[in-house]
N, C-alpha and C. Protein backbone atom coordinates (compact mmCIF):
# COMPACT_ATOMS: atom_id res chain seq x y z
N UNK A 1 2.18 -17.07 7.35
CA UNK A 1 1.06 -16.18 7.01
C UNK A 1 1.25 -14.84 7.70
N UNK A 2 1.01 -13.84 7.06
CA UNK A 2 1.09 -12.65 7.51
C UNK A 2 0.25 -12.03 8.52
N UNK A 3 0.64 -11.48 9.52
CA UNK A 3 -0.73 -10.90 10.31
C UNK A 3 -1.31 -9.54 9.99
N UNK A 4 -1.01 -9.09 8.88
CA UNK A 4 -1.57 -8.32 7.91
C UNK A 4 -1.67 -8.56 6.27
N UNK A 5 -3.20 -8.65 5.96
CA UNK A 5 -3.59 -9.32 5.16
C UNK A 5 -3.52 -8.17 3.69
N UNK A 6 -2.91 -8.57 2.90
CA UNK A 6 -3.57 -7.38 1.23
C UNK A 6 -3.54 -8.22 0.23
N UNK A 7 -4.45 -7.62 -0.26
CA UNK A 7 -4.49 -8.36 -2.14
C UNK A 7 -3.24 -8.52 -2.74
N UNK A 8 -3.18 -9.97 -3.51
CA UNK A 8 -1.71 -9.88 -4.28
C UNK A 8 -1.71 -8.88 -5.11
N UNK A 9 -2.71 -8.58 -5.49
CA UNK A 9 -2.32 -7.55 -7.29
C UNK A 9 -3.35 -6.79 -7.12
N UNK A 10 -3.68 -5.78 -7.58
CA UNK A 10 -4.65 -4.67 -7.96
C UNK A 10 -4.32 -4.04 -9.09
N UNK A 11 -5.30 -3.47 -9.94
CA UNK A 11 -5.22 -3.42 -11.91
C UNK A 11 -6.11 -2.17 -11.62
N UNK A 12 -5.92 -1.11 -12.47
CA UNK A 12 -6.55 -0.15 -12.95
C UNK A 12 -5.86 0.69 -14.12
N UNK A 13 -7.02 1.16 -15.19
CA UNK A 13 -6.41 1.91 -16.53
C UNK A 13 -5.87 3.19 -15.93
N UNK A 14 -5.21 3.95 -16.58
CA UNK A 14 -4.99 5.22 -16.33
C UNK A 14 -5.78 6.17 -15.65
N UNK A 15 -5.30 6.60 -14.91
CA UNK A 15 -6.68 7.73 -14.64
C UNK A 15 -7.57 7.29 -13.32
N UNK A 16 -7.50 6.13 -13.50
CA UNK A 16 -8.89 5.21 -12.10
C UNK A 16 -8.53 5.83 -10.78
N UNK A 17 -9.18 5.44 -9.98
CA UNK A 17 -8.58 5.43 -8.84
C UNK A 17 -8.69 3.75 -8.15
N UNK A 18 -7.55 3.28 -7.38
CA UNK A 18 -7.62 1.91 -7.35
C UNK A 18 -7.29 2.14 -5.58
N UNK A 19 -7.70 1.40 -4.87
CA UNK A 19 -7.84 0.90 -3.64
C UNK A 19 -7.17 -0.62 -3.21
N UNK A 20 -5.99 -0.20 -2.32
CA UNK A 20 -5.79 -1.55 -1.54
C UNK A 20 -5.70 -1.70 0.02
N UNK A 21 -6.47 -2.30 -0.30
CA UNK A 21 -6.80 -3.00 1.95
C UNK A 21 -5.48 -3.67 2.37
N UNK A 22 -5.62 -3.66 3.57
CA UNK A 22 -4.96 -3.99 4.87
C UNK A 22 -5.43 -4.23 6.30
N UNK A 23 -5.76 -5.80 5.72
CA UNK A 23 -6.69 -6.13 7.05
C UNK A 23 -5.92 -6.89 7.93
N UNK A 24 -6.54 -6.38 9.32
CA UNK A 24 -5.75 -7.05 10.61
C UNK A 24 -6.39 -7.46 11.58
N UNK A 25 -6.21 -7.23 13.25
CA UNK A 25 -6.81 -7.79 14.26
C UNK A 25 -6.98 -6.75 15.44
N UNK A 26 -7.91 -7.25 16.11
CA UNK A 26 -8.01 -6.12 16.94
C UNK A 26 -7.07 -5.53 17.94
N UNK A 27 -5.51 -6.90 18.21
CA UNK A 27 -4.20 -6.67 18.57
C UNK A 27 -3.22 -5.68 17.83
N UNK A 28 -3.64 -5.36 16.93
CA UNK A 28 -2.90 -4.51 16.10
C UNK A 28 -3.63 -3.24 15.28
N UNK A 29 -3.95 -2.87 13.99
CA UNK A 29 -4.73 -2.13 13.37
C UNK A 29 -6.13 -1.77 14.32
N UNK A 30 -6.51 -2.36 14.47
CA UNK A 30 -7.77 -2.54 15.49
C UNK A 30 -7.33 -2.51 17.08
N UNK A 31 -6.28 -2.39 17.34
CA UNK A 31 -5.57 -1.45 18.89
C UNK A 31 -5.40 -0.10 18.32
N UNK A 32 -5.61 0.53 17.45
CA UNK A 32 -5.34 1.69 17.62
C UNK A 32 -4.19 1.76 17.01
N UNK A 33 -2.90 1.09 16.51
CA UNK A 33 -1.76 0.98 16.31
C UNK A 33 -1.58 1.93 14.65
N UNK A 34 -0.76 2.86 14.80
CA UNK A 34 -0.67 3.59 13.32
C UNK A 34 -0.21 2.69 12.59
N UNK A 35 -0.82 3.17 11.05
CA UNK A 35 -0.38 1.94 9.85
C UNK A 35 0.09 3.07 8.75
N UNK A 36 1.10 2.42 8.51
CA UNK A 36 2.02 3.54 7.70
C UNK A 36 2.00 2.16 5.98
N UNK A 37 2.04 3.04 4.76
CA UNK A 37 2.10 2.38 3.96
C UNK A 37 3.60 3.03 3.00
N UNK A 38 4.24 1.95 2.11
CA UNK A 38 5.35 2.04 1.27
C UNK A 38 5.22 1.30 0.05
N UNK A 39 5.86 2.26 -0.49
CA UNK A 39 5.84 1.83 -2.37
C UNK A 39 7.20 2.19 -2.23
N UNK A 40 7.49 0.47 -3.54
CA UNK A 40 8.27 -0.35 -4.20
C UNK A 40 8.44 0.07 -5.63
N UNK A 41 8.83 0.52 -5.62
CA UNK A 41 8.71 1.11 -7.61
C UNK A 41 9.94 0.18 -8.25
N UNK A 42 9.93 -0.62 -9.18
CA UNK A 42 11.13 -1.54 -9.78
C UNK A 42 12.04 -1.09 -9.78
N UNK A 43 13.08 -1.76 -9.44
CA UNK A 43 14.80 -1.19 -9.45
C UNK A 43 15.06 -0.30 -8.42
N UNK A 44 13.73 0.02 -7.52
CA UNK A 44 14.27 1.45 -6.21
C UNK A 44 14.31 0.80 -5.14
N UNK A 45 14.78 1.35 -4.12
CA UNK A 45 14.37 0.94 -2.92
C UNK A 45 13.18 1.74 -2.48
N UNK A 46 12.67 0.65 -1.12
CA UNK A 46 10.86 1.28 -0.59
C UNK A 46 11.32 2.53 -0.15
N UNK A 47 10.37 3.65 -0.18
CA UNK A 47 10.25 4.40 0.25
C UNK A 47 8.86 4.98 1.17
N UNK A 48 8.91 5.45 2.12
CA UNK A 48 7.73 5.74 3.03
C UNK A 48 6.41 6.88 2.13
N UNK A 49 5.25 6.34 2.16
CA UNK A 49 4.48 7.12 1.32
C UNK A 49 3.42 7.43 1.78
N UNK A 50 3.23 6.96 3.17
CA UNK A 50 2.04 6.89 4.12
C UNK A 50 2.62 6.91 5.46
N UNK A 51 2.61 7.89 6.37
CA UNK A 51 2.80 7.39 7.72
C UNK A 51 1.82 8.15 8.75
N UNK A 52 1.70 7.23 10.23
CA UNK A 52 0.51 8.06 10.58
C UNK A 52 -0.73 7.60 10.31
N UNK A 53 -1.13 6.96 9.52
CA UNK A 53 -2.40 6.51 9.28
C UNK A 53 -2.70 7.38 7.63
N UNK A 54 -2.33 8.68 7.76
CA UNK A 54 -2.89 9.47 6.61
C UNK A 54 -2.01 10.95 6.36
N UNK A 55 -0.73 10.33 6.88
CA UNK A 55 0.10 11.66 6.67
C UNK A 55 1.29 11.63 5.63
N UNK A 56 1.31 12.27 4.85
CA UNK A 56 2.16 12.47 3.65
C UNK A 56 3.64 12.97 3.74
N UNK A 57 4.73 12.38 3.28
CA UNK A 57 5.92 12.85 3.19
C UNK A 57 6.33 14.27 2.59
N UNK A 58 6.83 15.14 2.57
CA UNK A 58 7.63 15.80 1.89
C UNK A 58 7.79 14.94 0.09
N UNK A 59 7.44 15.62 -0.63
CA UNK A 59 7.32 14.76 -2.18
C UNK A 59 6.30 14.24 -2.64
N UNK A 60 5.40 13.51 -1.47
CA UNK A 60 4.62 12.44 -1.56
C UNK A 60 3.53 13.36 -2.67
N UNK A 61 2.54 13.06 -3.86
CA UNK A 61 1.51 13.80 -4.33
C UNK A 61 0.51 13.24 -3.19
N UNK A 62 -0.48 14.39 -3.40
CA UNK A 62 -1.92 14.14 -2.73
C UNK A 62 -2.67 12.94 -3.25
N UNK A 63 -2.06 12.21 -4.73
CA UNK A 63 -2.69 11.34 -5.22
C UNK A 63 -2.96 9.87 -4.25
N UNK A 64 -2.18 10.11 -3.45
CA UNK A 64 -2.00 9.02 -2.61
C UNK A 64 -2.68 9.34 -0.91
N UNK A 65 -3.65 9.01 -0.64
CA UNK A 65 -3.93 8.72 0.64
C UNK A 65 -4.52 7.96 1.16
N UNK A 66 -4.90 7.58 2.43
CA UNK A 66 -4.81 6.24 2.89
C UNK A 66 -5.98 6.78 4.16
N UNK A 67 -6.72 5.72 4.76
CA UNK A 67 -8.01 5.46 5.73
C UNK A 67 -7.93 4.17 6.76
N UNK A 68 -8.22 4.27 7.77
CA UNK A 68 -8.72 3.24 8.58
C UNK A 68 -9.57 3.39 9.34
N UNK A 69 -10.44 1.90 9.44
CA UNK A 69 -12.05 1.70 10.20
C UNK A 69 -11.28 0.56 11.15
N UNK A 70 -11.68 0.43 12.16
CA UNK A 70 -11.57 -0.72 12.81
C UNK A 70 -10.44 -1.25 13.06
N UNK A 71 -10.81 -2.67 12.27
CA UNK A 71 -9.05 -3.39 11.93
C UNK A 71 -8.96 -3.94 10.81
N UNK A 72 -8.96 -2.72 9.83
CA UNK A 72 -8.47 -2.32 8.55
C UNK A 72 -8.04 -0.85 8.58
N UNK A 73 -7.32 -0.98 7.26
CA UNK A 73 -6.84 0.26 6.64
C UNK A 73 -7.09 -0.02 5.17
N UNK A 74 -6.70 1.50 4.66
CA UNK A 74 -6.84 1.26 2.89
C UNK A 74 -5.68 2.59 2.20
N UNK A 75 -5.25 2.21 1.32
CA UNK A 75 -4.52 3.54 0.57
C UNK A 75 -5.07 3.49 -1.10
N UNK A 76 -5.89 4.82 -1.10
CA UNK A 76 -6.24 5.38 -2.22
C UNK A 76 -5.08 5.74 -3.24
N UNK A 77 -5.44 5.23 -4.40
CA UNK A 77 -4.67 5.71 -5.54
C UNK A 77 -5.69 6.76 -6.28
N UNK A 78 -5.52 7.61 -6.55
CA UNK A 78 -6.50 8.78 -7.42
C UNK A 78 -5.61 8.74 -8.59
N UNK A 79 -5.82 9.36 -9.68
CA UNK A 79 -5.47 9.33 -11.09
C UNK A 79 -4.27 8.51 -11.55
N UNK A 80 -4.50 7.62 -11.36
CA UNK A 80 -3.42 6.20 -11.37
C UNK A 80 -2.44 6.88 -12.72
N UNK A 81 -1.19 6.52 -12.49
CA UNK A 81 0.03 7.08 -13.68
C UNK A 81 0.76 5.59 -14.16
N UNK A 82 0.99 5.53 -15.43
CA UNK A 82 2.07 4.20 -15.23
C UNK A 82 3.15 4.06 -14.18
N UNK A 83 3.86 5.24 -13.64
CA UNK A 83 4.73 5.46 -13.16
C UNK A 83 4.33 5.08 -11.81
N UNK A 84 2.98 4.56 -11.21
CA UNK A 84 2.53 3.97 -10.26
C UNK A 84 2.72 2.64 -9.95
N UNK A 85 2.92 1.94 -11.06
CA UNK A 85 3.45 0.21 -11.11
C UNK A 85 4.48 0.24 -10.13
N UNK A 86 3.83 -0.83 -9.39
CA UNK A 86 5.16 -1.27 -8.34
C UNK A 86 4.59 -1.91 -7.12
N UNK A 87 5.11 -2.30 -6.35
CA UNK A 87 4.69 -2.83 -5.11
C UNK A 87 4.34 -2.01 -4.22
N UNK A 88 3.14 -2.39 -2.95
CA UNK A 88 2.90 -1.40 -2.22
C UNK A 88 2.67 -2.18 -0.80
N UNK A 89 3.27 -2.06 0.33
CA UNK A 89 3.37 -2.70 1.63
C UNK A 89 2.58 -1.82 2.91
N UNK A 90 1.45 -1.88 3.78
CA UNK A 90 1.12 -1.82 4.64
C UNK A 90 2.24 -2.24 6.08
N UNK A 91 1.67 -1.25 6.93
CA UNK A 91 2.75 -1.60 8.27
C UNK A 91 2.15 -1.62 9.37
N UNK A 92 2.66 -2.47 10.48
CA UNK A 92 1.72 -1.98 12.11
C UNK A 92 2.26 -2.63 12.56
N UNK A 93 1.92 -2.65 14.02
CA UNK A 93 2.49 -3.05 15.14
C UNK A 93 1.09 -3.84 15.44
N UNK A 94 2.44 -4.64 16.07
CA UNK A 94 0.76 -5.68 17.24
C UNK A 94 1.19 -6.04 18.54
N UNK A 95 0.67 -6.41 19.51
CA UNK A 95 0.85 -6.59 21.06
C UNK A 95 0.20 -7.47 21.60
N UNK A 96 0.01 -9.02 20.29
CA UNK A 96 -0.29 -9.81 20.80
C UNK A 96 0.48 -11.10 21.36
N UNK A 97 2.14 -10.99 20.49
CA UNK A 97 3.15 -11.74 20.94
C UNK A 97 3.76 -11.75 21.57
N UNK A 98 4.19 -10.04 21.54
CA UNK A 98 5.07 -9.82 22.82
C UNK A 98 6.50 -10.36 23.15
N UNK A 99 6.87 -10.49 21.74
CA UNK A 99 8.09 -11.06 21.62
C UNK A 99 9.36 -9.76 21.89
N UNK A 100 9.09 -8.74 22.45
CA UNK A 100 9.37 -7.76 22.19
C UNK A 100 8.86 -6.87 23.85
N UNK A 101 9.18 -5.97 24.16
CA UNK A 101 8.72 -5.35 25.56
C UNK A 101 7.45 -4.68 25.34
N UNK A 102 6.75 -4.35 24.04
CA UNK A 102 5.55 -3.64 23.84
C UNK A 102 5.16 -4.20 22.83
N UNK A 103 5.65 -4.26 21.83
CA UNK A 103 4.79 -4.84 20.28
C UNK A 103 5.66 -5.11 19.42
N UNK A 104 5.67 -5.37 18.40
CA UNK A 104 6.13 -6.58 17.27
C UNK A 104 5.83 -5.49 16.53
N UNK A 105 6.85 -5.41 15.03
CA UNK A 105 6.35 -4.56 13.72
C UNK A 105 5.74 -5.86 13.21
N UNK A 106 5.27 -5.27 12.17
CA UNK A 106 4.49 -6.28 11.00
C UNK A 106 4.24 -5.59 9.65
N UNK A 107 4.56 -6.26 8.58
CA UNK A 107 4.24 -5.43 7.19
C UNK A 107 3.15 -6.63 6.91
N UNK A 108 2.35 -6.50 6.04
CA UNK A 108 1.52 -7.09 4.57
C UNK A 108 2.52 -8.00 3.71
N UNK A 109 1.75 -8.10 3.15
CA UNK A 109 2.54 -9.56 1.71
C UNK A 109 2.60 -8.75 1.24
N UNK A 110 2.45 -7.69 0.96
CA UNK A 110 2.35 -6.76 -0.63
C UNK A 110 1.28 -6.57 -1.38
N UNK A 111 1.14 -5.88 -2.31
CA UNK A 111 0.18 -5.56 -3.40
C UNK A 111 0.68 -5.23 -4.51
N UNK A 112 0.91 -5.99 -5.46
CA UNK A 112 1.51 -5.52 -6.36
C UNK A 112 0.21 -4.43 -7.47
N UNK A 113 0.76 -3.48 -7.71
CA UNK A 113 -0.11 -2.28 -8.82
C UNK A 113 0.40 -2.44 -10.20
N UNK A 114 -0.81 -2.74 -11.48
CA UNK A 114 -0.51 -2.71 -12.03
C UNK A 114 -1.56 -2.20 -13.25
N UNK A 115 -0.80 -0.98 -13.92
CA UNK A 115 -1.19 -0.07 -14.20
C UNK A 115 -1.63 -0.58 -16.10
N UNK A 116 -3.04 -0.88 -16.17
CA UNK A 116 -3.63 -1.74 -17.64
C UNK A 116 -3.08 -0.76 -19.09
N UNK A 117 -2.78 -1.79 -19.80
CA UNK A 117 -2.35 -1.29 -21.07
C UNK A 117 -2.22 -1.96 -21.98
N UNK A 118 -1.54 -1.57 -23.24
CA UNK A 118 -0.94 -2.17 -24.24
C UNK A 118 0.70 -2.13 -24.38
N UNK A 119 1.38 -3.23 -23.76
CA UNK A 119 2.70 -3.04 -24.39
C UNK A 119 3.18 -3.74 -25.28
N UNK A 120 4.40 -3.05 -26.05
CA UNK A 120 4.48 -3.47 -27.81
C UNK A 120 6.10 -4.04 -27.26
N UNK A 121 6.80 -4.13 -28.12
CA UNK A 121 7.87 -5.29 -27.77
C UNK A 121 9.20 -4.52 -27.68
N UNK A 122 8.85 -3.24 -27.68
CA UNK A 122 9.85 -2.45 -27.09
C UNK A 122 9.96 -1.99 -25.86
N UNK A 123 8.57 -2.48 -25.35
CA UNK A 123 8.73 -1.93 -23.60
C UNK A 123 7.70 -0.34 -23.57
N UNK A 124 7.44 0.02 -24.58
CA UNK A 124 6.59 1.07 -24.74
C UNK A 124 5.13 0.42 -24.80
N UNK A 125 4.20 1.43 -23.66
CA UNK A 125 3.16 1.27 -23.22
C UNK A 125 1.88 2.17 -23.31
N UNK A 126 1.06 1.65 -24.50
CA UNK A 126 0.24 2.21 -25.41
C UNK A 126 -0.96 2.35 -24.26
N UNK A 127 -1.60 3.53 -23.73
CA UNK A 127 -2.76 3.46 -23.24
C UNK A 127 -4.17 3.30 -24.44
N UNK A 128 -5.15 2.29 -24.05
CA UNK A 128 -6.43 2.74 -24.99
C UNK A 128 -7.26 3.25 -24.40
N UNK A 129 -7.77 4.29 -24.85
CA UNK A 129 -8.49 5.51 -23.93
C UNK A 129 -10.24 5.43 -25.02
């Protein structure tokens, strides 16, 4: 089991804005510990899309930003694109194992995004608006 918790899947039409959590403990997210988030886009490797808690890469759109209360976090999707489908991983550290001289990394299970539609049997993806 992960010591950072996210939804398997999250769904929104075009356009939405869709939200996924990243809940943890007060050893980790809830120490204060920055939570950096990464998207999985099919066939790519992850790339960093959140780090910092709420700081954006070079590339990154503004469509993407991210919040934490406590011991959680969250990363906002604003005008969701198909081109958003893909996996999305939460990160942190914790300092409750100590397997390590200060803290342990830790990612999430994932979230997979998946962006609602109509697809026809060519792989082309009909929005209904």
């Amino acid at each position: 089991q992960s010591v950072l918790t996210q939804p398997p899947s999250v769904s929104g039409a075009p356009g939405q804005r869709v939200t996924i959590s990243c809940t943890g403990t007060r050893s980790n997210i809830g120490a204060g510990y920055d939570v950096h988030w990464y998207q999985q886009l099919p066939g790519k490797p992850p790339r960093v899309l959140i780090y910092g808690d709420n700081r954006r890469p070079s590339g990154v759109p503004d469509r993407f930003s991210a919040s934490k209360s406590g011991a959680s976090a969250s990363l906002a999707i604003t005008g969701l694109q198909a081109d958003d489908e893909g996996d999305y991983y939460c990160q942190s550290y914790d300092s409750s194992l100590k397997t390590h001289v200060f803290f342990d990394v830790f990612f999430g299970g994932g979230a997979k995004v998946t962006v609602l539609g109509v697809v026809f049997g060519g792989g082309t993806k009909l929005t209904v608006l």
